[in-house]
Protein backbone atom coordinates (compact mmCIF):
# COMPACT_ATOMS: atom_id res chain seq x y z
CA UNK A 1 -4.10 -62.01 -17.36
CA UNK A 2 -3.57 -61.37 -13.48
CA UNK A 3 -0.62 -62.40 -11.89
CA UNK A 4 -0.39 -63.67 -7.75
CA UNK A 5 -0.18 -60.09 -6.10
CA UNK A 6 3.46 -59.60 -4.83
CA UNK A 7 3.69 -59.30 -0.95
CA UNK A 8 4.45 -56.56 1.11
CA UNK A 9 6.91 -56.76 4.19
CA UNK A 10 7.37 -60.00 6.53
CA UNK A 11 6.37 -59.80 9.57
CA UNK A 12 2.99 -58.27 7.99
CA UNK A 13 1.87 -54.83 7.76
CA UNK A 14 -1.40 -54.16 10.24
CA UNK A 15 -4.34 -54.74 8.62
CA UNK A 16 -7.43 -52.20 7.44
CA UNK A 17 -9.83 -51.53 9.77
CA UNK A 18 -13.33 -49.78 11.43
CA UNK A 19 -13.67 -49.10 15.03
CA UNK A 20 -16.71 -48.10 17.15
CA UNK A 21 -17.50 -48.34 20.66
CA UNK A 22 -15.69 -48.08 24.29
CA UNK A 23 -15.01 -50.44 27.06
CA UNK A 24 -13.00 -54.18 26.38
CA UNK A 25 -11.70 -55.39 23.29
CA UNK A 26 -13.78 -57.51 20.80
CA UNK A 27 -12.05 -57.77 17.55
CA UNK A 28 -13.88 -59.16 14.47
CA UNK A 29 -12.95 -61.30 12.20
CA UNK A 30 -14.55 -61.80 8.96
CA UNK A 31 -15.04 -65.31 6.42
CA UNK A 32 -14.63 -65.63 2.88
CA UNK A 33 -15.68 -63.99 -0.08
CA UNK A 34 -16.72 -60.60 2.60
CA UNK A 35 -15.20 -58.17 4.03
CA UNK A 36 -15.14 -56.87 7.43
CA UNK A 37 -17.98 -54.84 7.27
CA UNK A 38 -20.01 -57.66 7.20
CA UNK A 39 -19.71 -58.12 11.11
CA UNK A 40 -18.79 -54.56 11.66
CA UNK A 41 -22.28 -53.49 10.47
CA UNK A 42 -24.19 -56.59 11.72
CA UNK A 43 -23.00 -56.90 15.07
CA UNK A 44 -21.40 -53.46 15.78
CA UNK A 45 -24.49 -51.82 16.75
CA UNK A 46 -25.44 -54.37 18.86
CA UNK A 47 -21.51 -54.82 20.58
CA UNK A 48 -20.49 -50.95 20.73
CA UNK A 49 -22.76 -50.35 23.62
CA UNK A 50 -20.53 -52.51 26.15
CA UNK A 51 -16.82 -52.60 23.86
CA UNK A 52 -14.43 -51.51 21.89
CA UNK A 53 -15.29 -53.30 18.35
CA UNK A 54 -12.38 -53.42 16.04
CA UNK A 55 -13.27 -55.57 12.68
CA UNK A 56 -10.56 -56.08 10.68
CA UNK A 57 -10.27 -57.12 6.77
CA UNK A 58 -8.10 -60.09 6.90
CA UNK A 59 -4.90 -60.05 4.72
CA UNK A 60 -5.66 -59.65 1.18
CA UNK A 61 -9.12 -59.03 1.60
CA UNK A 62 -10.97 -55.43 1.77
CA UNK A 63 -7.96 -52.60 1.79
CA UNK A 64 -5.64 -54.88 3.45
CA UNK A 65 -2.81 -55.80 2.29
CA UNK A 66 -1.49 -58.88 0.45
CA UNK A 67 1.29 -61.18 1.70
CA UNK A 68 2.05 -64.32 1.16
CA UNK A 69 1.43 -67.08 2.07
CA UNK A 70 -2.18 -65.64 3.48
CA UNK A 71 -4.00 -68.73 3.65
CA UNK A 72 -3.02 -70.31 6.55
CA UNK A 73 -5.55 -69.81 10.01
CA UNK A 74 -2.51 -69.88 11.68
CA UNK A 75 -0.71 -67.55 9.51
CA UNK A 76 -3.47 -64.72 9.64
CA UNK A 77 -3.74 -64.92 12.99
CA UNK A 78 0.01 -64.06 13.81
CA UNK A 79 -0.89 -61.04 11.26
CA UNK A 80 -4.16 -60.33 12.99
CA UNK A 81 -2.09 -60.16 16.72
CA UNK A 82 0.40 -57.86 14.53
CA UNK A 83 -2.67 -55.33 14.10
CA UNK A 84 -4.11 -55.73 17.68
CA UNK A 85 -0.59 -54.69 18.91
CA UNK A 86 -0.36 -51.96 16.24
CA UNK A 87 -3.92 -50.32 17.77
CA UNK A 88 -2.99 -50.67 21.30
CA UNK A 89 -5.68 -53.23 21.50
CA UNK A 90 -5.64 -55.50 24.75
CA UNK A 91 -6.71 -58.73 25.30
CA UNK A 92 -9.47 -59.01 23.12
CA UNK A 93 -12.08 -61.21 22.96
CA UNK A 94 -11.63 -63.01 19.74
CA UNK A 95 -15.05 -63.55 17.13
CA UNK A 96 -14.87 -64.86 14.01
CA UNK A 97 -16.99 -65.81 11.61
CA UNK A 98 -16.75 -69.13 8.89
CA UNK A 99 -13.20 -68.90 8.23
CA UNK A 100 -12.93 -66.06 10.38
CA UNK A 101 -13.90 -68.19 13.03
CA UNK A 102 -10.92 -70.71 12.47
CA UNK A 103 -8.85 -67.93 12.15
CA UNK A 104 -9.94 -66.92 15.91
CA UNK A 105 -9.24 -70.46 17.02
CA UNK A 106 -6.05 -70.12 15.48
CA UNK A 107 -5.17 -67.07 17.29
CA UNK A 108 -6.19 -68.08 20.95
CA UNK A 109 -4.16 -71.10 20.54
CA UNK A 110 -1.00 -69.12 19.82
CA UNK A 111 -2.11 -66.68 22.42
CA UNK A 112 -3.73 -67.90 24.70
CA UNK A 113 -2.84 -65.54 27.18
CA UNK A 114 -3.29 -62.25 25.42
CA UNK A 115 -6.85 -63.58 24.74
CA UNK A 116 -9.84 -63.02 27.13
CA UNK A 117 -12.48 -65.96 25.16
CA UNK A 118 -13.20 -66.57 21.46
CA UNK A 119 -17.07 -66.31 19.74
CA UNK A 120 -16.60 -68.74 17.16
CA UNK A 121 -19.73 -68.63 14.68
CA UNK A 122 -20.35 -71.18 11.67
CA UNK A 123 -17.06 -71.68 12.36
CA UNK A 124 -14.93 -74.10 9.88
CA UNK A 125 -13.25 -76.26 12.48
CA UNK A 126 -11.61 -79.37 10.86
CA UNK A 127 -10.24 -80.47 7.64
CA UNK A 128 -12.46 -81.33 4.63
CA UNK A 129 -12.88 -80.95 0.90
CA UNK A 130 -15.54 -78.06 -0.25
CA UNK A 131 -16.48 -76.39 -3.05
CA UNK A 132 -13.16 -73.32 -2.62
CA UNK A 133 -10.85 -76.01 -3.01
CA UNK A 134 -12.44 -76.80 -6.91
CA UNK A 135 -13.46 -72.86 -7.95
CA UNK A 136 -10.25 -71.05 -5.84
CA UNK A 137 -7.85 -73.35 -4.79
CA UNK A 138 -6.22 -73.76 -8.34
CA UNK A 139 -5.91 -69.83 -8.99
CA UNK A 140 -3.17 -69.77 -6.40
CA UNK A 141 -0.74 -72.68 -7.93
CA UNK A 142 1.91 -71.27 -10.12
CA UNK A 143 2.10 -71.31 -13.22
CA UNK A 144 -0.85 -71.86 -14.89
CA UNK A 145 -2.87 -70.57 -11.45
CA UNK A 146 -3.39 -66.89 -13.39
CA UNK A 147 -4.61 -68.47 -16.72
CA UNK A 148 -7.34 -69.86 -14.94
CA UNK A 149 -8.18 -66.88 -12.83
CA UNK A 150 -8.49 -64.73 -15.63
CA UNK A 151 -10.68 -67.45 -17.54
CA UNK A 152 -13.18 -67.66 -14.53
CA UNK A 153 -12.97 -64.03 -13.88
CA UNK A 154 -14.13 -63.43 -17.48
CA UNK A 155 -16.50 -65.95 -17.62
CA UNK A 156 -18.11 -67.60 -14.69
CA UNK A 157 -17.51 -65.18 -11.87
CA UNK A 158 -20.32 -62.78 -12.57
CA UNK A 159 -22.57 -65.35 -12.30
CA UNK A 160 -21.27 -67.59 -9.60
CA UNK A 161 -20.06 -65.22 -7.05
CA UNK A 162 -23.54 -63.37 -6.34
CA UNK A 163 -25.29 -66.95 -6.40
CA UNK A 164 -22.76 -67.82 -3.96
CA UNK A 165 -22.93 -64.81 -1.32
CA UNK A 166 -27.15 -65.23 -1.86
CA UNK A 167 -26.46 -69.13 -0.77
CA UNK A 168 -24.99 -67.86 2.01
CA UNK A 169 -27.45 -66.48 3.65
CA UNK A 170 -30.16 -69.06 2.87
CA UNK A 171 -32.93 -70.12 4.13
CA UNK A 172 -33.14 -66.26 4.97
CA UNK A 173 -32.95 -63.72 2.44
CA UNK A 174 -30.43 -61.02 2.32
CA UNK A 175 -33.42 -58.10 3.01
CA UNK A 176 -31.68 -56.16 5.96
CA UNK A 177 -29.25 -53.12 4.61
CA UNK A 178 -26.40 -55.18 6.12
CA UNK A 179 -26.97 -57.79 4.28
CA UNK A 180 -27.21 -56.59 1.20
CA UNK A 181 -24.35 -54.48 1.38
CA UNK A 182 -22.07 -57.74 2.14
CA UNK A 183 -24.41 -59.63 -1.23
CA UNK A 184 -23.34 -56.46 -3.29
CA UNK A 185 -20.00 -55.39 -1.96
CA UNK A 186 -17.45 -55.17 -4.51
CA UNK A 187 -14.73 -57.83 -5.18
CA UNK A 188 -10.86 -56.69 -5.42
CA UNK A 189 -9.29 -56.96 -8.43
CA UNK A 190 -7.18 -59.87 -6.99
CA UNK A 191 -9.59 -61.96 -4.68
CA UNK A 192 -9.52 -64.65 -6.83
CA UNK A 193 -5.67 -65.43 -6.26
CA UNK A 194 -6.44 -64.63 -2.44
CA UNK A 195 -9.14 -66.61 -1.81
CA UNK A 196 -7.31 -69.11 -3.56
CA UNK A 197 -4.75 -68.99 -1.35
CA UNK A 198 -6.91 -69.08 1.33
CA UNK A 199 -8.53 -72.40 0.38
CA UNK A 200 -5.51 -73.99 -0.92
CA UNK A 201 -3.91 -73.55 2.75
CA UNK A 202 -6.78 -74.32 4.68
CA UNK A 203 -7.26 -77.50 5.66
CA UNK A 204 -2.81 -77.28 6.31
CA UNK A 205 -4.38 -74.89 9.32
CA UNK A 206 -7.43 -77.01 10.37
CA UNK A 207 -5.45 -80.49 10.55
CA UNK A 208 -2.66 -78.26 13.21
CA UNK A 209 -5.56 -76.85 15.34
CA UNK A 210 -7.68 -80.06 15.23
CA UNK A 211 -4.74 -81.69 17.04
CA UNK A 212 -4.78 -79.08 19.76
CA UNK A 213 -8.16 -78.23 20.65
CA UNK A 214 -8.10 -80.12 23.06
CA UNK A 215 -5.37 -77.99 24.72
CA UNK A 216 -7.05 -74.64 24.93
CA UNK A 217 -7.33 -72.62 27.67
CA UNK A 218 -9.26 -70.05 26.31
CA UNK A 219 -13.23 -70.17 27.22
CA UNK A 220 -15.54 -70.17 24.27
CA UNK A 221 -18.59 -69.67 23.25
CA UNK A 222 -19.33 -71.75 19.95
CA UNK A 223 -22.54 -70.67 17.34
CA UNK A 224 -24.01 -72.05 14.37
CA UNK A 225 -27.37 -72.25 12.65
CA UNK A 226 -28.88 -75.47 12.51
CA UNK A 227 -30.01 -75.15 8.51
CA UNK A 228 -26.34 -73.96 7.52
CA UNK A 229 -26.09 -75.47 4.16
CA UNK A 230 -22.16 -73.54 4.52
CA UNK A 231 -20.19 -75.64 7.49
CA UNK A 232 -22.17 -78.37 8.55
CA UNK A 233 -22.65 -77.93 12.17
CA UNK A 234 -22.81 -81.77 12.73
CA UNK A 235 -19.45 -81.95 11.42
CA UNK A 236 -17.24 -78.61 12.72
CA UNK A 237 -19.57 -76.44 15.19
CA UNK A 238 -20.70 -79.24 17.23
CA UNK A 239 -17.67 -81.64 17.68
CA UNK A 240 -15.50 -78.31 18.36
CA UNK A 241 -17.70 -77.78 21.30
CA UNK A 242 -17.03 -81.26 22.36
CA UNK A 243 -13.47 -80.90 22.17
CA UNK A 244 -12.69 -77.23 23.64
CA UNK A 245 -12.44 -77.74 27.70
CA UNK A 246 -13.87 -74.27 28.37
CA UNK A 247 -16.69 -73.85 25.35
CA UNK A 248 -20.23 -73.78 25.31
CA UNK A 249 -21.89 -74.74 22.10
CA UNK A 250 -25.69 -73.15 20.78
CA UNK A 251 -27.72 -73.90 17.75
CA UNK A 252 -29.65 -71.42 16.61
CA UNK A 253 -33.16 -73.01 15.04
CA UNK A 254 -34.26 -72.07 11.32
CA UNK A 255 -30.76 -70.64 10.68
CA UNK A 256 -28.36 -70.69 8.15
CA UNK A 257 -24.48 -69.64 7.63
CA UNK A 258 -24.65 -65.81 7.91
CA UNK A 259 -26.42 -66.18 12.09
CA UNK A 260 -24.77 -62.96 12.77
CA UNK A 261 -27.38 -60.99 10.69
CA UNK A 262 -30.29 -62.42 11.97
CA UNK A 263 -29.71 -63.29 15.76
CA UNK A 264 -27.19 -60.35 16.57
CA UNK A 265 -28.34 -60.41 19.95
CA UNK A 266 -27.54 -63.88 20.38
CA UNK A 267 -24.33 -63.21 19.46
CA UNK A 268 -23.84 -60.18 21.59
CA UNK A 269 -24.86 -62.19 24.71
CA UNK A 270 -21.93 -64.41 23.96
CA UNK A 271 -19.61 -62.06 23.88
CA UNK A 272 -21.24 -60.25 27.58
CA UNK A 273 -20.51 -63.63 28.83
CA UNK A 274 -16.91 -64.19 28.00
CA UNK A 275 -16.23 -60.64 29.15
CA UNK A 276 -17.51 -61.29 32.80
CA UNK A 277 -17.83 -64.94 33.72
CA UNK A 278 -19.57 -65.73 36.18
CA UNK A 279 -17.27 -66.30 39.24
């Protein structure tokens, strides 16, 4: 039977992390069931030539550490701004990726000032009830949350979680090395209670930003396939666009969830553009 993991120290500790690269901050921020060197090996190669790439594994996911509560965008963002200011990292453009990316909202809300623009991609943007909230959501409640970890983890999990990382990359197939070293990455012995937390506080997070998007100051460049069977991009990419003042929005044609595989260079044009607008 697993039990919640127990947190470490409050404010958190700075999370794990890969570097590569010189020039201005980009820091990368990862969705669910991955860790960061999804991004870091999709998009670093691409990025390192003009920055300073710093992906992170958000908290509880990877090697970094657990506290709770993790789930909240708003939450790992404060502990995400705790790392940037551990690294001497400065004003970094912000991308995220799925949950990632709302985690990257999240954070140039809060700080807006110590952040130079935000690549949101797939991004979930605003509150709604998915498939997390039925297979990870209940492994975070106390109680009987464990029991019920330990049942799926013993039974369904083997089977579901590969279908589920393959699903995420469809219509494309996970052929590149990148991608199949996010479909076969190992999970942590206590991602079930994580992720749970993760879904159980996430739409909490959405329903605060949704009300402020409006507000942000930060420029932004805003990504999504337009076959992402994930996030809908008719329902989160799209009317985030619409609602950030300063944010340009792109669908990518014949794409799924996992764009940053398969259109890196899309992506890394974004991120060119937030460092030098034009004037």
């Amino acid at each position: 039977m697993s039990a919640l993991p127990q947190p470490t120290e409050d404010p958190p500790a700075p999370l794990r992390w890969s570097q590569a690269g010189e020039g201005p901050d980009v820091v990368l921020l990862h969705g669910a069931i991955v860790e960061r060197h999804d991004l870091f090996c999709a998009l670093a190669p691409g990025l390192a030539a003009d920055f300073r790439v710093t992906a992170f594994d958000r908290a509880g996911h990877g090697q970094s550490p657990f506290y709770s509560p993790t789930g909240s965008p708003w939450r790992q963002a404060q502990a995400v701004r705790a790392a940037v200011e551990a690294l001497g990292l400065k004003k970094p453009i912000v991308l995220g990726h799925s949950f990632g990316g709302a985690v990257a909202l999240a954070y140039a809300l809060q700080f807006a000032d110590e952040t130079q623009g935000v690549v949101a991609i797939a991004p979930i943007a605003f509150p709604e009830m998915r498939l997390e909230h039925w297979v990870f959501a209940p492994r975070a409640l106390p109680g009987w949350g464990p029991l019920y970890d330990a049942a799926l983890r013993f039974g369904i999990d083997p089977l579901l979680l590969p279908i589920l990382r393959r699903a995420m990359f469809w219509p494309q197939a996970p052929d590149r090395p990148a991608a199949q070293a996010t479909v076969s990455a190992p999970f942590r012995l206590d991602f079930g209670p994580v992720e749970g937390q993760d879904a159980w506080l996430l739409n909490l997070g959405l329903a605060a930003s949704a009300t402020r998007y409006a507000t942000c100051r930060v420029p932004a460049r805003v990504l999504a396939g337009d076959r992402d069977i994930v996030v809908n991009p008719a329902l989160h990419a799209g009317p985030l666009a619409s609602l950030l003042p300063a944010a340009e929005f792109r669908l990518l044609p014949g794409l799924g969830h996992m764009i940053h595989h398969f259109a890196p260079a899309e992506i890394v044009r974004a991120t060119l553009e937030l460092a030098d607008p034009p004037s």
